[in-house]
Structures are given as C-alpha cells and as structure tokens.
Protein backbone atom coordinates (compact mmCIF):
# COMPACT_ATOMS: atom_id res chain seq x y z
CA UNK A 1 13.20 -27.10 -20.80
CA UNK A 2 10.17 -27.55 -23.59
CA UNK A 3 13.38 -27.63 -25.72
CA UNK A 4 15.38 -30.13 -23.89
CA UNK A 5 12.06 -32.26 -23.36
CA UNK A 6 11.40 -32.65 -27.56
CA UNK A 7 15.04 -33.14 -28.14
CA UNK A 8 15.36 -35.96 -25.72
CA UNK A 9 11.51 -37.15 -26.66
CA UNK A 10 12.57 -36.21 -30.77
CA UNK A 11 9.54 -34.46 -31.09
CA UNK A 12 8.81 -31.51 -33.24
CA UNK A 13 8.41 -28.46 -30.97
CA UNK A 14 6.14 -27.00 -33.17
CA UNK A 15 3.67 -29.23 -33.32
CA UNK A 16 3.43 -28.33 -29.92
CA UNK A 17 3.51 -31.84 -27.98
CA UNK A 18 4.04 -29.93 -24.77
CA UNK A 19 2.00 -27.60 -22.85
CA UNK A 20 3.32 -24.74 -20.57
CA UNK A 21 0.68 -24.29 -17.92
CA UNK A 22 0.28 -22.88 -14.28
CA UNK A 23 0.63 -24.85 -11.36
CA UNK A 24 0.15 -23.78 -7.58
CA UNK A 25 3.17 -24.70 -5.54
CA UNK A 26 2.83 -24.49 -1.90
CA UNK A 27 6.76 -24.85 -1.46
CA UNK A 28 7.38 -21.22 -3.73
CA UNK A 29 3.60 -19.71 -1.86
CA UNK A 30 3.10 -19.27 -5.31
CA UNK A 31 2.00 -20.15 -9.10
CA UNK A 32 4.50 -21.69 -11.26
CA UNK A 33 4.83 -22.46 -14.66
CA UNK A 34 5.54 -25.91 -16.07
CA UNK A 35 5.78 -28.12 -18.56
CA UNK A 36 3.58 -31.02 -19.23
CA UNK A 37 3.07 -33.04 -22.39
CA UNK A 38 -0.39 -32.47 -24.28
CA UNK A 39 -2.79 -35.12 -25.11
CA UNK A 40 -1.42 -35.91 -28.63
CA UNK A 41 2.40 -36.17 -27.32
CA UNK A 42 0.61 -38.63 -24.91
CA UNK A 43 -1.09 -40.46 -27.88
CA UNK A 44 2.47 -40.04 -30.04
CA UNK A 45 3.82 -41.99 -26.98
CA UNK A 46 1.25 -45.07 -26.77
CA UNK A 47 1.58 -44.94 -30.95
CA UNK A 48 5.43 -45.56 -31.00
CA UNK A 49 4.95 -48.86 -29.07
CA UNK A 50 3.26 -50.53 -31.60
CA UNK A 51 0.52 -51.76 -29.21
CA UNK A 52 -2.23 -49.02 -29.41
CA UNK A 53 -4.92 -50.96 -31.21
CA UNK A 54 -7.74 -47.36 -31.33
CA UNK A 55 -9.70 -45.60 -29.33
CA UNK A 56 -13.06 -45.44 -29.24
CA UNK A 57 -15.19 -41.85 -29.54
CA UNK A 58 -15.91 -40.79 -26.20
CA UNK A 59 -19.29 -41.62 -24.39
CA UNK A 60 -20.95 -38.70 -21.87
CA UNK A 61 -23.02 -38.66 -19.19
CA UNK A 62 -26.01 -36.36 -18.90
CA UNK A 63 -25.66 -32.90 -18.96
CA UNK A 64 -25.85 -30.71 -15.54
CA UNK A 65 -25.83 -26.98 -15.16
CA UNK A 66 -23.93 -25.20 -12.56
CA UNK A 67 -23.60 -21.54 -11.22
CA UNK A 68 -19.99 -21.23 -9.59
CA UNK A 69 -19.67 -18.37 -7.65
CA UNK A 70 -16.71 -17.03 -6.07
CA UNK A 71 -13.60 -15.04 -6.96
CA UNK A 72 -10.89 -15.35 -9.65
CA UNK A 73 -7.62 -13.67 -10.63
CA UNK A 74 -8.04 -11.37 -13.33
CA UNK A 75 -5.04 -10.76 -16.17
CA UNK A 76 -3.48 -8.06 -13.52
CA UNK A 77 -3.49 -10.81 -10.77
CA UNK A 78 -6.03 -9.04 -8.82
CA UNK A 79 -8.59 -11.17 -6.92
CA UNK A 80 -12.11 -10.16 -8.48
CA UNK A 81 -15.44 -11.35 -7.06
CA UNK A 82 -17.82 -13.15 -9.95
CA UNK A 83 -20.52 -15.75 -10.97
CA UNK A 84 -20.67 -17.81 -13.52
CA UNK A 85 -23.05 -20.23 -15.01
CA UNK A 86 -21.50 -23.36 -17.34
CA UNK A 87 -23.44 -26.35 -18.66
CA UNK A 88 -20.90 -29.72 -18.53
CA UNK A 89 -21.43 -33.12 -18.85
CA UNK A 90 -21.27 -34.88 -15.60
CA UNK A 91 -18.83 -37.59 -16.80
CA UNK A 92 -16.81 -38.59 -19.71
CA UNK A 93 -15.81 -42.15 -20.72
CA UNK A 94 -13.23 -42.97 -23.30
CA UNK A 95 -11.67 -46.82 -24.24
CA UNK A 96 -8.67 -47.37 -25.42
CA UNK A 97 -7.19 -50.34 -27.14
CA UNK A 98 -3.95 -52.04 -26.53
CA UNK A 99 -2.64 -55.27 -27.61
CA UNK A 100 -1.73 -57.81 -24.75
CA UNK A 101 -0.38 -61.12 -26.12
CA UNK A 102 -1.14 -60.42 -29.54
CA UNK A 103 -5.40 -59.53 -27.86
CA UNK A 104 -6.88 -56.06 -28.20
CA UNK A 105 -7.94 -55.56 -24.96
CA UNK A 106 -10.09 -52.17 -23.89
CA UNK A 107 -9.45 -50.28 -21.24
CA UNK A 108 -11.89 -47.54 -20.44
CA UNK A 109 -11.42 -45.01 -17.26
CA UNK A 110 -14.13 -42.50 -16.52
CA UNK A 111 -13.67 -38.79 -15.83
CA UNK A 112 -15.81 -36.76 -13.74
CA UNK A 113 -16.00 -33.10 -15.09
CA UNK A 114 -16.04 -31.45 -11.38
CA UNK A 115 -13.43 -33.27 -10.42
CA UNK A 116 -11.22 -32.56 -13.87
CA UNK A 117 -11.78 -28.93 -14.71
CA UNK A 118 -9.18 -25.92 -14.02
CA UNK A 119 -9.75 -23.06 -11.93
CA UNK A 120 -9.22 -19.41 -13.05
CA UNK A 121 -6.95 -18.13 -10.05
CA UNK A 122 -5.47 -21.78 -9.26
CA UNK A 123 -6.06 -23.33 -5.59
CA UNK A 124 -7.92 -21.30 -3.91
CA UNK A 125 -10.44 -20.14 -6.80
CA UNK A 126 -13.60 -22.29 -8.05
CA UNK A 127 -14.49 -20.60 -10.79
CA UNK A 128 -14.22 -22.16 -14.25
CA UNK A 129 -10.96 -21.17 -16.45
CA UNK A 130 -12.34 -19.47 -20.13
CA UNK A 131 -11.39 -22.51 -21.82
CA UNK A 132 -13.58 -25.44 -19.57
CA UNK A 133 -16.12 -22.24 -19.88
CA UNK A 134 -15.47 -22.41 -23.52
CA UNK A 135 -14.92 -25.96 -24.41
CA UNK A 136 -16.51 -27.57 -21.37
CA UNK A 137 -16.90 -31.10 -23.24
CA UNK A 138 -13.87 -30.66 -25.69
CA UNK A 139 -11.62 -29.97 -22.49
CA UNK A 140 -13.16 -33.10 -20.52
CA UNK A 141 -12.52 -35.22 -23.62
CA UNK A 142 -8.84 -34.83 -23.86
CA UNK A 143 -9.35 -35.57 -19.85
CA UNK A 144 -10.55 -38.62 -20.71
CA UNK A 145 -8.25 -39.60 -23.54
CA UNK A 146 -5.46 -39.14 -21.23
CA UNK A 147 -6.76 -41.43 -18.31
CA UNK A 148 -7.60 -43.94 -20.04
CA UNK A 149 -4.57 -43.97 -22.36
CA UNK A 150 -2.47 -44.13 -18.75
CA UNK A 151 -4.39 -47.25 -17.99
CA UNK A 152 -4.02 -49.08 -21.14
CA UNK A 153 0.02 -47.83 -21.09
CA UNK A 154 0.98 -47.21 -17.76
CA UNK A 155 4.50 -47.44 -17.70
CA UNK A 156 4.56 -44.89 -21.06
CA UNK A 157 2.19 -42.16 -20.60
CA UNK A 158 1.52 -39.57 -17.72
CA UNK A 159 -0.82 -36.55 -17.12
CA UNK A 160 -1.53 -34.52 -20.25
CA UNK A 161 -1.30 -30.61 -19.64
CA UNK A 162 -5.07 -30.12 -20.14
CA UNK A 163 -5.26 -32.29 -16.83
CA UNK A 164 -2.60 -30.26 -14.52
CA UNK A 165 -3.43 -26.36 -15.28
CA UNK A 166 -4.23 -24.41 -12.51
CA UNK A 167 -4.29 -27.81 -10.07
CA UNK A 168 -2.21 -27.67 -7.08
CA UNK A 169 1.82 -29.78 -8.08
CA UNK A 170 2.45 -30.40 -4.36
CA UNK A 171 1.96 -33.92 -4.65
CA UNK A 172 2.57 -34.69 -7.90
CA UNK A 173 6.16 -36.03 -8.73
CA UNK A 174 6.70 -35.70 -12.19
CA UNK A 175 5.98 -32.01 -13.26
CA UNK A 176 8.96 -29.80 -14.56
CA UNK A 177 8.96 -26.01 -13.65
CA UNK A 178 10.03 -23.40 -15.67
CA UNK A 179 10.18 -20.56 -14.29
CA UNK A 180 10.66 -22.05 -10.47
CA UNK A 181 14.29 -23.24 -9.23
CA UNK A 182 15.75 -26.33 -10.62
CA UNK A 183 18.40 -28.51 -10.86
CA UNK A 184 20.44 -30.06 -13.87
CA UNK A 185 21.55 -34.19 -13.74
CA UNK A 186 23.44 -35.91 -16.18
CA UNK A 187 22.86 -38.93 -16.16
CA UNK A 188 25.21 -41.44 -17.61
CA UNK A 189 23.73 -45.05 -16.30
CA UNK A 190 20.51 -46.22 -15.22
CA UNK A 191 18.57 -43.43 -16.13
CA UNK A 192 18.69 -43.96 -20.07
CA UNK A 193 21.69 -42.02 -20.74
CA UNK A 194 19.61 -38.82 -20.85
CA UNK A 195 19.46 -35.27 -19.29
CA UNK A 196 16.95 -34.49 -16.74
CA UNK A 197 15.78 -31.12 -15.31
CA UNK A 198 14.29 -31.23 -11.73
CA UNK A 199 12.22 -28.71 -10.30
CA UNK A 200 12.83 -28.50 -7.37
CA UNK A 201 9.41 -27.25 -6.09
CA UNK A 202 8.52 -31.00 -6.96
CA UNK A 203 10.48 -32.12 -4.72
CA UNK A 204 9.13 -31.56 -1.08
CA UNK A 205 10.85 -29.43 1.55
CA UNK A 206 11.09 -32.77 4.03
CA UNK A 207 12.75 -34.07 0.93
CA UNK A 208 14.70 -31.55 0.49
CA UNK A 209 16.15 -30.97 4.32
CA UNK A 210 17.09 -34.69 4.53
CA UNK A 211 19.09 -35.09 1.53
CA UNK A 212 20.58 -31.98 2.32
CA UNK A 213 21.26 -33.45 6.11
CA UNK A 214 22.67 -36.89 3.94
CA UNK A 215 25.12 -35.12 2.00
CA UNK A 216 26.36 -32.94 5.01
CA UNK A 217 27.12 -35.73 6.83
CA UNK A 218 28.16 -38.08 4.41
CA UNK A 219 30.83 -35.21 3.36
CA UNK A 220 32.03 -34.83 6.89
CA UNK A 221 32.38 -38.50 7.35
CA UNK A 222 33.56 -39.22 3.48
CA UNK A 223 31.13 -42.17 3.77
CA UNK A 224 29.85 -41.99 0.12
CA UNK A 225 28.99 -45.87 -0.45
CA UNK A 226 27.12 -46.10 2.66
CA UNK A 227 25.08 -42.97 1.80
CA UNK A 228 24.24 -44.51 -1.75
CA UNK A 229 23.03 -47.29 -0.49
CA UNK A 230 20.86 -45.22 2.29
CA UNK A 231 19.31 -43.08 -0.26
CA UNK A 232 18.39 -46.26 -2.70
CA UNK A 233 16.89 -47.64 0.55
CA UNK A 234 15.15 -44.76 1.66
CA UNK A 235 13.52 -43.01 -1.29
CA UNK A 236 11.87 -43.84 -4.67
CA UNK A 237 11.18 -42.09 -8.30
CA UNK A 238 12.31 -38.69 -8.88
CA UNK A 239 12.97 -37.76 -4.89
CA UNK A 240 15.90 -40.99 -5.39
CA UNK A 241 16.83 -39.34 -8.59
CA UNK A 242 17.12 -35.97 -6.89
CA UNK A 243 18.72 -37.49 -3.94
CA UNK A 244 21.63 -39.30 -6.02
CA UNK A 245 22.21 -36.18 -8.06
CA UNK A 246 22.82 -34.20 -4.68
CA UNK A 247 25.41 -37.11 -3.61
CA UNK A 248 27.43 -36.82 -7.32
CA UNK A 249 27.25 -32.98 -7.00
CA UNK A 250 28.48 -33.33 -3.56
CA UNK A 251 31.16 -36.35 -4.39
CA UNK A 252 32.18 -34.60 -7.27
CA UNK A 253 33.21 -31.32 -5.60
CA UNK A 254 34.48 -32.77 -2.17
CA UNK A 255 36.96 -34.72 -4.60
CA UNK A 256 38.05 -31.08 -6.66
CA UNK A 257 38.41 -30.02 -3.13
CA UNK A 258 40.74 -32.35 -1.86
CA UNK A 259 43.91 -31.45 -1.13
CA UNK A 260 47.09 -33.59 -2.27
CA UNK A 261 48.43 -35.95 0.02
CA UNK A 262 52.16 -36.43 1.56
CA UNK A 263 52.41 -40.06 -0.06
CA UNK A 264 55.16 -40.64 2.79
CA UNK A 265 52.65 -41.68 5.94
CA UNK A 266 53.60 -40.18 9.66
CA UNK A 267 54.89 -43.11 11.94
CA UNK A 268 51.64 -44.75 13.29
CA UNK A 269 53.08 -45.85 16.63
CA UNK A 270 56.57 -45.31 18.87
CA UNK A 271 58.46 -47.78 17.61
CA UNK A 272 57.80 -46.64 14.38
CA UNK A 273 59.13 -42.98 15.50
CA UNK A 274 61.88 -44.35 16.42
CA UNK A 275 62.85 -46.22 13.36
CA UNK A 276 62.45 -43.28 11.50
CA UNK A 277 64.92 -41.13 13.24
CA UNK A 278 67.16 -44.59 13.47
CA UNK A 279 66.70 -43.77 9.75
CA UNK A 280 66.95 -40.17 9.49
CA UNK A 281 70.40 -40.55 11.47
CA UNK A 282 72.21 -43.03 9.29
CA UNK A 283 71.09 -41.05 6.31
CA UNK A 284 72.94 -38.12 7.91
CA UNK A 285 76.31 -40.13 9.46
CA UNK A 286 76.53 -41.07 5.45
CA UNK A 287 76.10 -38.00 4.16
C-alpha cells in the first residue's frame, strides 16, 4: 500500500514521504499498522500548488517537566510497570503562508505537547514513546508544521504520521492499514480515476452491518438505482466510498450470476394461454 500510495501520489518511496506507524483499533481489539504521509510529503503537497508562500520557524511556550508513571509495552509486547521523567515545551506554534487572491496570508495553529505526543504501548499506556522522550521539541515541531499546514491548505493536506502513532484510528476516517483487512476499489469516475485501498478497520462496525444489510437487500430486490441513491443520501467521505464499492462488488457479481433468460415470455393472462395453444395447434394441423 506505501507502494500504491507514491505511485498514485508520484513520489519517490525512498525519500520516504510516508510513515508506517501503529495505530490502536478498537474494531480488530488490537494494534495495527498503517500508513500515513510524513510531514515533508505533507509540505511536498502544499508546495505543488503553487500557493505556499513559507513558513515561519516555530515559536514555544515555556518549558514544563513531567514524571509519567505508568506501564508500557516492551519490544516482547509484555506490559512492564515504569517512570519516566521528560522536559517538553508546553506548546508549539508554527505559521504558515499561503497565497489567497494573489495575498500571503498566515495561518498559525498551536499545538499542545500533552495533547500531541505518542504513547509507548498505544491507548491504554501514558508513558512517553523513545522518540517524544528523545526529540520532545523536534517531534512537537513537525506537530505543529502539520496543523498549521492543514489550516492554510485544507482541502490538500491531512495528518502527518508523527501526529497518528500510537493514537487510537477509531474515529479517524482517512488512515490506511496494512497489516489489518482491507478492501480494493477501482475507481473509474468521480474519484480521480485512481485506485484506493480501504481498511476496513476505518470503517466502523455500524458502518459496516448497514451496508452489508443495503446490499443484501438491494440484491434480493435487484433495486440497484434506488440503493445508490440511498447510500449517496445516507453517508459521506470514505464510509460513501466504501459503501458504493460494496454495491459495484455486489452489482457486478449478481450480474455474472445471472442466469440466461427464455427471450420467449410465459402468457401473462388466460386469454393469452389460450392464444398460444390457438397457436401451437395451427402450427401442428400445418405441419
């Protein structure tokens, strides 16, 4: 899937624009791995619209020293009881330039480091990963970067992978899973000609039942307009995505499956029964 993302994105995987980090998903009652773009594919992205106008060096708040204590899983995924102390800066501020109507405006988004650093044993652990340990303002930088780079470009650029390790994916909407179950769309209109890959641990499991009712009963009733038109009513983003991609794989093989029709129609009424043997007999008495 990194792959298929830098292909479709024509980025150079080597440069490594994408991230492969854990996730918690509640749906799998487990970590996942997935695949997020890092803070320069996110800056490669605001670049190529010709509107970035700069970024400013970041600005901190003061600094604040915490002991986290609690328990963390260790390389063997073993739950181990620690402590650990980490000096942070409380906050991180970073402004980023765009040009809106031929102005460079700034738009600057503010980052809290408690709220923004990764946990070393995912959802249920507070302590610290090595890296915010590490690189406590480095990691809160790129934290910033990305915010405020979503702000100045919403409609381009998403959550960098330095935001998303070890945070929970249950209600995010736009991470891709690796190493979780997934499904494969082609997509030939509306969706940029491209190929998409959807976990489907993004997708909720009310999601998930009611599509699944949808295309049950849409392929009992053969109603496939009417359930197009349902699912563009009912959901949004990638759930509609998912939910149209169900209907096509569900269209698709319901029309493989159908058997080949008699294209001479049984009589509909009695008269018509009777004209058919009226038929049937003179075809006979000529013979």
């Amino acid at each position: 899937m990194a792959l298929d993302y830098c292909r479709t994105r024509k980025l150079d995987i080597f440069k490594k624009p994408v991230h492969v980090v854990p996730m918690w998903s509640a749906a799998l009652g487990r970590s996942v791995e997935t695949v997020w773009p890092s803070i320069m594919e996110i800056q490669t992205t605001a670049s190529r619209t010709g509107l970035w106008a700069g970024m400013d060096r970041p600005v901190w708040g003061p600094d604040k020293t915490l002991t986290f204590n609690g328990r963390y899983k260790d390389e063997h995924e073993q739950w181990q009881e620690t402590a650990v102390q980490v000096t942070f800066p409380e906050w991180v501020a970073v402004t980023v330039y765009r040009l809106v109507n031929g102005r460079r405006c700034a738009f600057t988004e503010e980052v809290y480091w408690l709220e923004a650093y990764s946990t070393a044993g995912g959802k249920y652990s507070q302590i610290p990963t090595a890296m915010w340990i590490k690189r406590p303002k480095g990691q809160l930088a790129k934290c910033g970067k990305a915010a405020s780079l979503r702000a100045a470009f919403p409609e381009e650029c998403g959550y960098a992978a330095e935001e998303m390790a070890d945070k929970s994916l249950d209600d995010l909407t736009d991470a891709t899973v690796i190493n979780g179950q997934s499904t494969r769309i082609e997509t030939g209109s509306g969706l940029n000609d491209a190929t998409q890959c959807i976990d489907l641990s993004m997708i909720s499991p009310k999601v998930q039942n009611a599509v699944t009712e949808l295309v049950r009963r849409t392929a009992m009733a053969g109603a496939w307009q009417a359930a197009y038109d349902y699912a563009n009513n009912k959901f949004s983003g990638l759930e509609l995505t998912f939910a149209l991609a169900e209907l096509d794989k569900a269209k698709t093989a319901a029309n493989q499956a159908q058997p080949q029709v008699d294209t001479v129609l049984p009589p509909l009424t009695a008269a018509g029964d009777a004209l058919q043997q009226a038929r049937e007999t003179l075809a006979a008495a000529g013979n």
